[in-house]
C-alpha atoms as a PDB file:
ATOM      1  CA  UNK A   1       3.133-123.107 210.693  1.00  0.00           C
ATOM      2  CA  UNK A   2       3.512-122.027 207.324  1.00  0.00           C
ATOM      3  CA  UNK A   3       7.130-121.638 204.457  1.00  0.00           C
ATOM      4  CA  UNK A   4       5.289-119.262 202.068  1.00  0.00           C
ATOM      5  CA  UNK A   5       2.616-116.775 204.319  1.00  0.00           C
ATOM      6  CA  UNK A   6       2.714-113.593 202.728  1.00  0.00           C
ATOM      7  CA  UNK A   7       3.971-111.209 205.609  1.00  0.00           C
ATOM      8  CA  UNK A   8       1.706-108.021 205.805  1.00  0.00           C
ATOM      9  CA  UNK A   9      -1.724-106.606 203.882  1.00  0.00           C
ATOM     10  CA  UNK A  10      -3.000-103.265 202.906  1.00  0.00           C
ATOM     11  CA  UNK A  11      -6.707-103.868 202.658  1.00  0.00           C
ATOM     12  CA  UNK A  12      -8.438-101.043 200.797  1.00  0.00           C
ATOM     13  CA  UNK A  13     -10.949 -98.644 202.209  1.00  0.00           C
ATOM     14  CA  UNK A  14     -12.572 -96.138 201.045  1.00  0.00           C
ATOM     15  CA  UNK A  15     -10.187 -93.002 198.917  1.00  0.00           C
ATOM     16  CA  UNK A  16     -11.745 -90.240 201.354  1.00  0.00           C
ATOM     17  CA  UNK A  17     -10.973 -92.085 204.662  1.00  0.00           C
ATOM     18  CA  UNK A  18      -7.960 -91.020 206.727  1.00  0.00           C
ATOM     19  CA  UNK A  19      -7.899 -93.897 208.822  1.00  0.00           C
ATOM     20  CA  UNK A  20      -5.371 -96.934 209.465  1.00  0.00           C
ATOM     21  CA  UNK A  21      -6.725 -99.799 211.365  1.00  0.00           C
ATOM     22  CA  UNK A  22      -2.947-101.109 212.022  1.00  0.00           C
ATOM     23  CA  UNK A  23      -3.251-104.971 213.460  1.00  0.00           C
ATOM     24  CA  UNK A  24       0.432-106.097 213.647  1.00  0.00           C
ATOM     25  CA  UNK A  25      -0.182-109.230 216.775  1.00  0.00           C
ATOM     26  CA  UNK A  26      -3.479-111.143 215.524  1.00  0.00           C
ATOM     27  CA  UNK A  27      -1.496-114.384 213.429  1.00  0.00           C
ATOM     28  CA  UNK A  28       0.249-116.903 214.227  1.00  0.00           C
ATOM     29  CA  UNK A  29       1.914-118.381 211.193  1.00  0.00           C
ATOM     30  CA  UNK A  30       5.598-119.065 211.085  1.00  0.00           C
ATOM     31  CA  UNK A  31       7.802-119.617 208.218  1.00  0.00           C
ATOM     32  CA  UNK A  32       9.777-122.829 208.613  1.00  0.00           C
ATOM     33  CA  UNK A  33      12.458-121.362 207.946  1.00  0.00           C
ATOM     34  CA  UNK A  34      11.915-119.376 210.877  1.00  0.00           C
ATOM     35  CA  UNK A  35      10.550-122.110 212.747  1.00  0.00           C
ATOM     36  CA  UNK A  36      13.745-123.393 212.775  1.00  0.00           C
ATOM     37  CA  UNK A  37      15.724-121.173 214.745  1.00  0.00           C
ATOM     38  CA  UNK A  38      13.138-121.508 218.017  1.00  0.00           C
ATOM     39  CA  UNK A  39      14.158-123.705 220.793  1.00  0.00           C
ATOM     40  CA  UNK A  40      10.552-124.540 221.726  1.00  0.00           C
ATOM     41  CA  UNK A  41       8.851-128.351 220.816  1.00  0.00           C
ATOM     42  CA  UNK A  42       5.642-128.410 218.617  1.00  0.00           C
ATOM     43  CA  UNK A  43       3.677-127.930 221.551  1.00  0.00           C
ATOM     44  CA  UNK A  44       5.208-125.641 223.831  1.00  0.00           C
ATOM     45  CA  UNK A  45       5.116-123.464 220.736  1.00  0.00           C
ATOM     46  CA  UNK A  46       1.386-123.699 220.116  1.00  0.00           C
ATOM     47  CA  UNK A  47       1.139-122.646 224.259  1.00  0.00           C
ATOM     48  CA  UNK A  48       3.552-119.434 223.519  1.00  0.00           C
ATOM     49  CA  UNK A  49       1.519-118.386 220.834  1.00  0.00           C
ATOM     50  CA  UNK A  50      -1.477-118.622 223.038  1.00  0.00           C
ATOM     51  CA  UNK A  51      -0.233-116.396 225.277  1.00  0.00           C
ATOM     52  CA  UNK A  52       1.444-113.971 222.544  1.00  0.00           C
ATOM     53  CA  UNK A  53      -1.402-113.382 219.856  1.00  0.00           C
ATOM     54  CA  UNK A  54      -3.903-110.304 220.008  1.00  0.00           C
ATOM     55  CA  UNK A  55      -6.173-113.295 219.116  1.00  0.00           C
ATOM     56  CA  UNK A  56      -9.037-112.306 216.719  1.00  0.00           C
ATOM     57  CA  UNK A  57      -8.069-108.636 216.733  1.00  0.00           C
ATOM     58  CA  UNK A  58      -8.036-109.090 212.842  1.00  0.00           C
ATOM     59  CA  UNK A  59     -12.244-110.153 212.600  1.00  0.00           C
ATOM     60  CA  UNK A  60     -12.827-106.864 215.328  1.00  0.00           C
ATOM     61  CA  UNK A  61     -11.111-104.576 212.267  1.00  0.00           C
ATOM     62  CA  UNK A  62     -12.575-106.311 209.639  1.00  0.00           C
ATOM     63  CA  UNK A  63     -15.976-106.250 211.500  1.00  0.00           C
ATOM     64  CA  UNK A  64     -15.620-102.475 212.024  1.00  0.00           C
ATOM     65  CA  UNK A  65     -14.405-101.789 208.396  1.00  0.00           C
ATOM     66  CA  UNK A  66     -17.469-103.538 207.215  1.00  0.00           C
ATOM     67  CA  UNK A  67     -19.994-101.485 209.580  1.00  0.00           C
ATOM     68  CA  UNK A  68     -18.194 -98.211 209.255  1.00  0.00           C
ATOM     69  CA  UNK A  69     -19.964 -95.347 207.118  1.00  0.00           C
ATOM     70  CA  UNK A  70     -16.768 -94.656 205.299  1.00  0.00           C
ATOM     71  CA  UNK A  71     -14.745 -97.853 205.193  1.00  0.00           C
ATOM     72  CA  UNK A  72     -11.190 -97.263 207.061  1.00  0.00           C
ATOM     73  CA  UNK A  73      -7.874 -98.814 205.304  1.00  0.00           C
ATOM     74  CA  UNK A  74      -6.495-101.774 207.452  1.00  0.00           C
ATOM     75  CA  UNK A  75      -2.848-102.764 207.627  1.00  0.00           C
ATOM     76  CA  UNK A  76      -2.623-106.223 208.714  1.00  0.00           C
ATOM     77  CA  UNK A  77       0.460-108.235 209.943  1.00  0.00           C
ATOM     78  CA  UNK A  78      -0.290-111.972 208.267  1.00  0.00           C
ATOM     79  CA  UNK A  79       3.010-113.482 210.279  1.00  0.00           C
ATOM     80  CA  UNK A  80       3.210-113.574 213.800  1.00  0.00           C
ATOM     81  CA  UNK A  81       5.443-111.216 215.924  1.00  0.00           C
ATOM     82  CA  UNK A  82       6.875-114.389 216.911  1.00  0.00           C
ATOM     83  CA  UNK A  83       8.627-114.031 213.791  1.00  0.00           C
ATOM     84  CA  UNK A  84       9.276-109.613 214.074  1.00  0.00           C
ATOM     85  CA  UNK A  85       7.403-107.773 215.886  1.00  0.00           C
ATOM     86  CA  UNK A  86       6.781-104.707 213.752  1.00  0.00           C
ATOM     87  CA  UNK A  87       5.980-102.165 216.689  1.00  0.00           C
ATOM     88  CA  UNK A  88       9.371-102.679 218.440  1.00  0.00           C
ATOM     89  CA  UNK A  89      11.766 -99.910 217.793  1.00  0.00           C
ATOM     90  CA  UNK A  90      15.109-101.880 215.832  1.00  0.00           C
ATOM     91  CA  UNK A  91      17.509-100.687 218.234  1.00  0.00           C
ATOM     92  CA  UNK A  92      18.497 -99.587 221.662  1.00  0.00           C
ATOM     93  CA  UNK A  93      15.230 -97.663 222.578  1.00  0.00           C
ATOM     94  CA  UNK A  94      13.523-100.380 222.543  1.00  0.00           C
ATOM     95  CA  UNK A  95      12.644-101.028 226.469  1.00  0.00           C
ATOM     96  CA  UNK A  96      11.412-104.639 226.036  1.00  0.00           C
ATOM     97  CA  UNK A  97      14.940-105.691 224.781  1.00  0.00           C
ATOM     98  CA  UNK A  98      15.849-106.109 228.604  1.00  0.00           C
ATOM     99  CA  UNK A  99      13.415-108.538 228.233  1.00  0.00           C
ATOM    100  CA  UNK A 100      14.638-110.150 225.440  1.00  0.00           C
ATOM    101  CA  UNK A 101      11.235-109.221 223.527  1.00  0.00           C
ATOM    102  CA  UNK A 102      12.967-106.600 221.280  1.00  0.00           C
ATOM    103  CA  UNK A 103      12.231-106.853 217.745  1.00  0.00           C
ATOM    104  CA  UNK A 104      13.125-110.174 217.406  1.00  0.00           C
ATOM    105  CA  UNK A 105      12.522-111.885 220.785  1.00  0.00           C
ATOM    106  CA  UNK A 106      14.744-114.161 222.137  1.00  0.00           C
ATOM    107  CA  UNK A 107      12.661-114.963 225.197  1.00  0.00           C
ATOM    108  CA  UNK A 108       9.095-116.328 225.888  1.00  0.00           C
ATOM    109  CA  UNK A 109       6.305-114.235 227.796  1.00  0.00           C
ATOM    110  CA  UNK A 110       7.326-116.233 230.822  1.00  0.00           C
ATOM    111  CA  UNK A 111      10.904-115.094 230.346  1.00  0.00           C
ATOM    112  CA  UNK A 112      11.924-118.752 229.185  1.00  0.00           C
ATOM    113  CA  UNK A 113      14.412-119.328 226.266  1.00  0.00           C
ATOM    114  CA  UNK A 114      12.670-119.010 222.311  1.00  0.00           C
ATOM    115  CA  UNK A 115      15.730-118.616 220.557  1.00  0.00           C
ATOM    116  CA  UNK A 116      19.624-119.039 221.585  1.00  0.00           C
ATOM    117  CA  UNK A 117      20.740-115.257 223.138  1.00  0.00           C
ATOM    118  CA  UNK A 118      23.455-115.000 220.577  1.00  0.00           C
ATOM    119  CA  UNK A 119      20.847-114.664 217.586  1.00  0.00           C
ATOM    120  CA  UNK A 120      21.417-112.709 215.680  1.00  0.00           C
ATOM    121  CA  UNK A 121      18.489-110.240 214.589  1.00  0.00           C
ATOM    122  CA  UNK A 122      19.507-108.816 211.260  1.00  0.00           C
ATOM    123  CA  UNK A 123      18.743-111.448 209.181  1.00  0.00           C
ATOM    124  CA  UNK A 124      14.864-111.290 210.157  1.00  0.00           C
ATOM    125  CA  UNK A 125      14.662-107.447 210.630  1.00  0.00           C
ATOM    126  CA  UNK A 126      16.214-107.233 206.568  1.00  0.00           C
ATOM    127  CA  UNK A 127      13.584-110.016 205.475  1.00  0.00           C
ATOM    128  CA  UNK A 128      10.654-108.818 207.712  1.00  0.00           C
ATOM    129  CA  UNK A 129      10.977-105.835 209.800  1.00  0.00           C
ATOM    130  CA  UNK A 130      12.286-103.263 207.132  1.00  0.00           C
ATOM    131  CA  UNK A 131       9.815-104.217 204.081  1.00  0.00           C
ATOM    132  CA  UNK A 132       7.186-104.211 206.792  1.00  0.00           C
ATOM    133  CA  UNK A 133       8.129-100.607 207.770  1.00  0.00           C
ATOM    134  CA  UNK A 134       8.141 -99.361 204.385  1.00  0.00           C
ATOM    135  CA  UNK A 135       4.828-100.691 203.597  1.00  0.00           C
ATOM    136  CA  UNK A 136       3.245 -99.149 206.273  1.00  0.00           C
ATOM    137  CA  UNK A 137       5.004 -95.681 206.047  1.00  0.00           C
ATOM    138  CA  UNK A 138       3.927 -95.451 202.668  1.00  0.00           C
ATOM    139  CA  UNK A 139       0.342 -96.642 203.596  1.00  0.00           C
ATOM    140  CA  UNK A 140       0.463 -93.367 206.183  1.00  0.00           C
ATOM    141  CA  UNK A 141       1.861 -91.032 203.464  1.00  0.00           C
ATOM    142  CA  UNK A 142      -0.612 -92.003 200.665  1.00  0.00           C
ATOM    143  CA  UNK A 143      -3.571 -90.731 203.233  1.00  0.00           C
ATOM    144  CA  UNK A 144      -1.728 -87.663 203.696  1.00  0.00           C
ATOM    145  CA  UNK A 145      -1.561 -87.217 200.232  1.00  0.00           C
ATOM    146  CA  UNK A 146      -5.331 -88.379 200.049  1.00  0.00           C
ATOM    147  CA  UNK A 147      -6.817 -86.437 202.423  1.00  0.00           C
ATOM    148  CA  UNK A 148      -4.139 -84.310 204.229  1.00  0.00           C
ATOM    149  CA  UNK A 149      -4.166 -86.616 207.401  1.00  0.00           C
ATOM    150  CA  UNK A 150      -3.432 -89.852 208.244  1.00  0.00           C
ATOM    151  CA  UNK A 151      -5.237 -91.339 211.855  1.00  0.00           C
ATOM    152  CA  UNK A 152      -3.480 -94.511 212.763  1.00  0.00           C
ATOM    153  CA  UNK A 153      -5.599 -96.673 215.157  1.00  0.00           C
ATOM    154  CA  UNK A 154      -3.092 -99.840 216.476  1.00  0.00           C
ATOM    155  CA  UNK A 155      -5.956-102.233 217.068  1.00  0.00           C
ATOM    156  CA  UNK A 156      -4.435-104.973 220.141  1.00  0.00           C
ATOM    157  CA  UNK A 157      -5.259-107.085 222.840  1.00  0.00           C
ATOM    158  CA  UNK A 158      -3.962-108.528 226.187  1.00  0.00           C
ATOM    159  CA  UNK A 159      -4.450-111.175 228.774  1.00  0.00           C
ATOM    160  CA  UNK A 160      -6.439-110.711 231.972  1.00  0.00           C
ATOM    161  CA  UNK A 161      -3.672-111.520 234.081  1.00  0.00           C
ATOM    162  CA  UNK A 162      -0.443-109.867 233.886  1.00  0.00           C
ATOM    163  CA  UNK A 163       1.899-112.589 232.205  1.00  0.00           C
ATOM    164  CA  UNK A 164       6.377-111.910 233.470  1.00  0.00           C
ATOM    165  CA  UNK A 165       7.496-110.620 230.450  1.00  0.00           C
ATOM    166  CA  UNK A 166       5.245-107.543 231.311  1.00  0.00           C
ATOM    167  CA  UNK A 167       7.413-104.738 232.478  1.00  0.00           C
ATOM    168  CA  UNK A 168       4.214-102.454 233.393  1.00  0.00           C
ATOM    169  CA  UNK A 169       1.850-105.018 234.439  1.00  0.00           C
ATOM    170  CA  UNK A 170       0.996-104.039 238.581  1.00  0.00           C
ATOM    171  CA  UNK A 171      -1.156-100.969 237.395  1.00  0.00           C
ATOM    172  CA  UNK A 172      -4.674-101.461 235.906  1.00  0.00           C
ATOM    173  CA  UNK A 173      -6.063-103.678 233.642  1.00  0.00           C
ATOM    174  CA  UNK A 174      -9.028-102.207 232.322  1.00  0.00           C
ATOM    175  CA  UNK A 175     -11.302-103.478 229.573  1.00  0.00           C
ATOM    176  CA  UNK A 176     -10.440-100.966 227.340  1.00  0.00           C
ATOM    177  CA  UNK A 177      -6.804 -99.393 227.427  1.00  0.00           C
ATOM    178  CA  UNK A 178      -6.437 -96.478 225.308  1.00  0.00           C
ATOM    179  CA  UNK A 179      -2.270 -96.003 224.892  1.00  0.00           C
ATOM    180  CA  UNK A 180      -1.118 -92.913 224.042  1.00  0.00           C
ATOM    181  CA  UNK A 181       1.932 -90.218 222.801  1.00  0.00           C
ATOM    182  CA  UNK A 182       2.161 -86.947 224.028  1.00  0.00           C
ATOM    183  CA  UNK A 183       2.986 -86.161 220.090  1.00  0.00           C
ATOM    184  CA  UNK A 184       0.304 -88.184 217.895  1.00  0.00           C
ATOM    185  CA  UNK A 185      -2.670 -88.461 220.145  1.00  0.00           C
ATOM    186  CA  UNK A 186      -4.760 -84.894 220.008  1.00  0.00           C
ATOM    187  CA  UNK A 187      -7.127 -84.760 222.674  1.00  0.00           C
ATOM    188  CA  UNK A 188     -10.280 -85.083 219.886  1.00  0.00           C
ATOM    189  CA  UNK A 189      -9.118 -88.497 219.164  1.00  0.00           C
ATOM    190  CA  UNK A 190      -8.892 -89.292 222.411  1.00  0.00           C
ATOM    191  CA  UNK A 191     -12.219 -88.021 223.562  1.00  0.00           C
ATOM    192  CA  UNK A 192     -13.722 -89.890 220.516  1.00  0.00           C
ATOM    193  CA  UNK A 193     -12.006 -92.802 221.825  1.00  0.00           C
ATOM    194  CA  UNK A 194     -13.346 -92.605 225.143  1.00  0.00           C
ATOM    195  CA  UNK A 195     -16.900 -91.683 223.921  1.00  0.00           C
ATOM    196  CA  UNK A 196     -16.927 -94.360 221.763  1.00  0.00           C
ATOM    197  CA  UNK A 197     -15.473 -97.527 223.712  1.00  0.00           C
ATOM    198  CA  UNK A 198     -17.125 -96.093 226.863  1.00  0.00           C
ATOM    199  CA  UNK A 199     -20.543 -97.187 225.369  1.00  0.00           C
ATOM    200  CA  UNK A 200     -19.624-100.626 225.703  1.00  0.00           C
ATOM    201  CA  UNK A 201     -16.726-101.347 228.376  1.00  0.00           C
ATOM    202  CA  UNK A 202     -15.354 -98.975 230.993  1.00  0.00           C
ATOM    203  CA  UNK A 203     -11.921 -97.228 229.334  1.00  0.00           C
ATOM    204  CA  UNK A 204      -8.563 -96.605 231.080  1.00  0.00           C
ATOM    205  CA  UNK A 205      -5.567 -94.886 229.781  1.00  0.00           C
ATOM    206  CA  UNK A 206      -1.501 -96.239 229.504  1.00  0.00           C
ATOM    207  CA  UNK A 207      -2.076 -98.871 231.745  1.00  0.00           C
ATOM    208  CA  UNK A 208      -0.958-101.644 231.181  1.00  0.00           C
ATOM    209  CA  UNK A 209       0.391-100.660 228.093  1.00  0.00           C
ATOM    210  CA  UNK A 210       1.178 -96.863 227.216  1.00  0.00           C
ATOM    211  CA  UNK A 211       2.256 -95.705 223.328  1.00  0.00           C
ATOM    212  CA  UNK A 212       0.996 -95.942 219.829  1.00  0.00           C
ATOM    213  CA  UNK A 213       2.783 -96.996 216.621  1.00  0.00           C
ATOM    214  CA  UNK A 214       3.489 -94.552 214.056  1.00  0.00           C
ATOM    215  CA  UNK A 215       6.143 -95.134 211.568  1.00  0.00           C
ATOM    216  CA  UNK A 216       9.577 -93.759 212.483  1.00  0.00           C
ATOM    217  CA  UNK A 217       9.701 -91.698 208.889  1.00  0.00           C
ATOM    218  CA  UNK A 218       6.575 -89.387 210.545  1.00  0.00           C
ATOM    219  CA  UNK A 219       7.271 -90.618 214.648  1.00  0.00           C
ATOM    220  CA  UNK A 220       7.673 -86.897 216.093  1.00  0.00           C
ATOM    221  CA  UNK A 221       7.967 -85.033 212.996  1.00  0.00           C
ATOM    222  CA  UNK A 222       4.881 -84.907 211.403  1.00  0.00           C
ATOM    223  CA  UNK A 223       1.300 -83.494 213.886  1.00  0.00           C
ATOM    224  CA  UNK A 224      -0.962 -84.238 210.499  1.00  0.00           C
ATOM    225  CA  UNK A 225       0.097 -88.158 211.248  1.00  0.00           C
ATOM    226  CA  UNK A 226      -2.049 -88.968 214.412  1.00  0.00           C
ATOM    227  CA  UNK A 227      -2.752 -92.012 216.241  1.00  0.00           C
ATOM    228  CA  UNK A 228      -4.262 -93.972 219.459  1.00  0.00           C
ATOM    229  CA  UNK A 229      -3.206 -97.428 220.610  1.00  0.00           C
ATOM    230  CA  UNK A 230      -6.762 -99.248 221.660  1.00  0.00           C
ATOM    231  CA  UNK A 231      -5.844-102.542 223.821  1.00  0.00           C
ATOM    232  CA  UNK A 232      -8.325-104.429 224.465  1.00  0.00           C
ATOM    233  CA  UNK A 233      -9.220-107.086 227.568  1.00  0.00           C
ATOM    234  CA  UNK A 234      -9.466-110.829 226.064  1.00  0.00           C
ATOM    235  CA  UNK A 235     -11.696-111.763 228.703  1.00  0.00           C
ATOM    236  CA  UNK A 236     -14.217-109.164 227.067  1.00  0.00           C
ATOM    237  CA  UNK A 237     -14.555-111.153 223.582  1.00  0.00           C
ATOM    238  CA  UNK A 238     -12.379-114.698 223.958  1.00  0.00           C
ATOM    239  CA  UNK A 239     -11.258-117.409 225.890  1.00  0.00           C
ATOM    240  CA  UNK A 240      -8.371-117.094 227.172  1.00  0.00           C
ATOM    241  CA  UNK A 241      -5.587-117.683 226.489  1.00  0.00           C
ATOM    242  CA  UNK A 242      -5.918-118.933 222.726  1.00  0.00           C
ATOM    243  CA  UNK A 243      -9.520-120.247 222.944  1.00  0.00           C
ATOM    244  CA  UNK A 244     -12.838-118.369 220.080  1.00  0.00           C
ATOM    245  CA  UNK A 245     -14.085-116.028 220.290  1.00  0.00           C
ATOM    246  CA  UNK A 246     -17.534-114.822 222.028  1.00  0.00           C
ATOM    247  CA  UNK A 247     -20.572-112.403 221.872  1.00  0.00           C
ATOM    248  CA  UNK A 248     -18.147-109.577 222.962  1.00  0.00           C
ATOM    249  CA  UNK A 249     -16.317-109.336 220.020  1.00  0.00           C
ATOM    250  CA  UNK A 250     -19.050-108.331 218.007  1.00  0.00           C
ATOM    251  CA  UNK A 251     -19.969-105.366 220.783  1.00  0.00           C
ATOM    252  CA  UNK A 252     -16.539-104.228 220.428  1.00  0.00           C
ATOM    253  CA  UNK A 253     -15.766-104.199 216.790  1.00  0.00           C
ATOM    254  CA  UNK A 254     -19.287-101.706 217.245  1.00  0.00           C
ATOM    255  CA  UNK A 255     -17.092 -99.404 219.465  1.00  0.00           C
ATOM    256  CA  UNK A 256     -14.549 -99.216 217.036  1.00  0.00           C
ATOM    257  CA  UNK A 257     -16.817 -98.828 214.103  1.00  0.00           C
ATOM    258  CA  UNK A 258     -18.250 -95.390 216.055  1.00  0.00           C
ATOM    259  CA  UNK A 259     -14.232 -94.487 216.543  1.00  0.00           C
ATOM    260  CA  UNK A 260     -13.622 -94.657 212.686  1.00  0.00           C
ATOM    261  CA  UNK A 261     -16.728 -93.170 211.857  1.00  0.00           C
ATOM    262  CA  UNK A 262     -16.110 -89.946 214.581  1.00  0.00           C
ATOM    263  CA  UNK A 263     -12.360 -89.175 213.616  1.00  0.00           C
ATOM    264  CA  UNK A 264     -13.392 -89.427 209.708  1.00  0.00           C
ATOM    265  CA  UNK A 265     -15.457 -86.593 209.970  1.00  0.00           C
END
């Protein structure tokens, strides 16, 4: 746990790249301050965030930024969503609230008790999930103003088993999910998706996990903003649940790099 991690990054890529690489699960630091409002002992907390973190998700982006002929712009969460998660929506449409995994959860991935139920959220979603937000919708408007488009790719991963916070977990569990909106994902950056990740792992779509972030300011309103949710199997590059990483990480982050390299043209 940490009192003074810096909450989010915007690593540079290149000016003429219209790409995001958006990893908002891959830490695990806590403030203390924040650490002091969960209910869970030292080391039932080290087995939650086992379970929780897109573990290593952060080296696959980096990997792919390095390899990629025009280096894509990454937007990395340095906290974990332990503390917000930044791809919740704040309020009631946010489906994983009846799971108590809303913004700010109040429940475990195996539905036990992280923080009382009469938390209150604000606090945290003033101090984290708002300056968060902003950060990242200006990241997306300075490539529009860049380049005229903005392609956010939400770079994730998940367990091999379906864990009971999971509202969507009895359908597949491919190697490669590709999540997507009806709004933000054109069916280009799809097929590039599939062309690309299908080299290396066989690719399913919105199962388990459907959607893609995009910052509420452009969420429906803006078709130059697009954007593809890419979930990835842990058993494919880790050991699970919280364990290194392995020779599949390094294939994967090589799928990626062909994904960045396709959509920036």
């Amino acid at each position: 746990m940490t009192s003074a991690a810096p909450s989010f990054a915007l690593l540079p890529g290149a000016a003429a790249s219209p790409v995001i690489l958006h990893v908002p699960h891959s830490a695990r630091a806590i403030p203390a301050k924040v650490r002091a409002g969960i209910v869970l002992d030292d080391g039932a907390l080290e087995r939650e965030l086992d379970h929780i973190t897109d573990a290593h998700t952060a080296e696959i982006a980096e990997e792919a930024a390095r390899r990629a002929g025009t280096a894509p712009w990454r937007f990395v969460n340095r906290l974990s969503r332990l503390v917000v998660d930044p791809e919740r929506f704040p309020d009631d449409r946010e489906e994983m609230g009846a799971v108590g995994m809303g913004a700010v959860y109040t429940r475990t991935t195996h539905r036990g008790e992280l923080r009382p139920p009469d938390t209150d959220p604000e606090p945290l979603v003033a101090r984290y999930f708002r300056p968060y937000a902003r950060a990242m919708t200006d990241a997306v408007a300075e490539r529009l103003a860049a380049v005229g488009r903005a392609v956010v790719v939400d770079v994730h991963s998940y367990p091999t088993e379906p864990l009971p916070y999971e509202l969507h977990g009895a359908g597949p569990r491919p190697p490669v999910c590709l999540g997507t909106d009806a709004f933000h994902t054109p069916p280009e950056l799809l097929a590039a998706a599939r062309t690309a990740f299908g080299e290396v792992a066989d690719v399913g779509l919105d199962s388990p996990f459907s959607g893609t972030y995009v910052p509420l300011a452009h969420y429906r309103k803006d078709p130059r903003v697009s954007a593809l949710m890419v979930e990835i199997r842990r058993d494919t590059y880790m050991s699970e649940p919280g364990g290194p990483a392995g020779p599949g990480l390094v294939r994967l982050a090589g799928a990626l790099t062909a994904l960045v390299d396709a959509v920036t043209g």
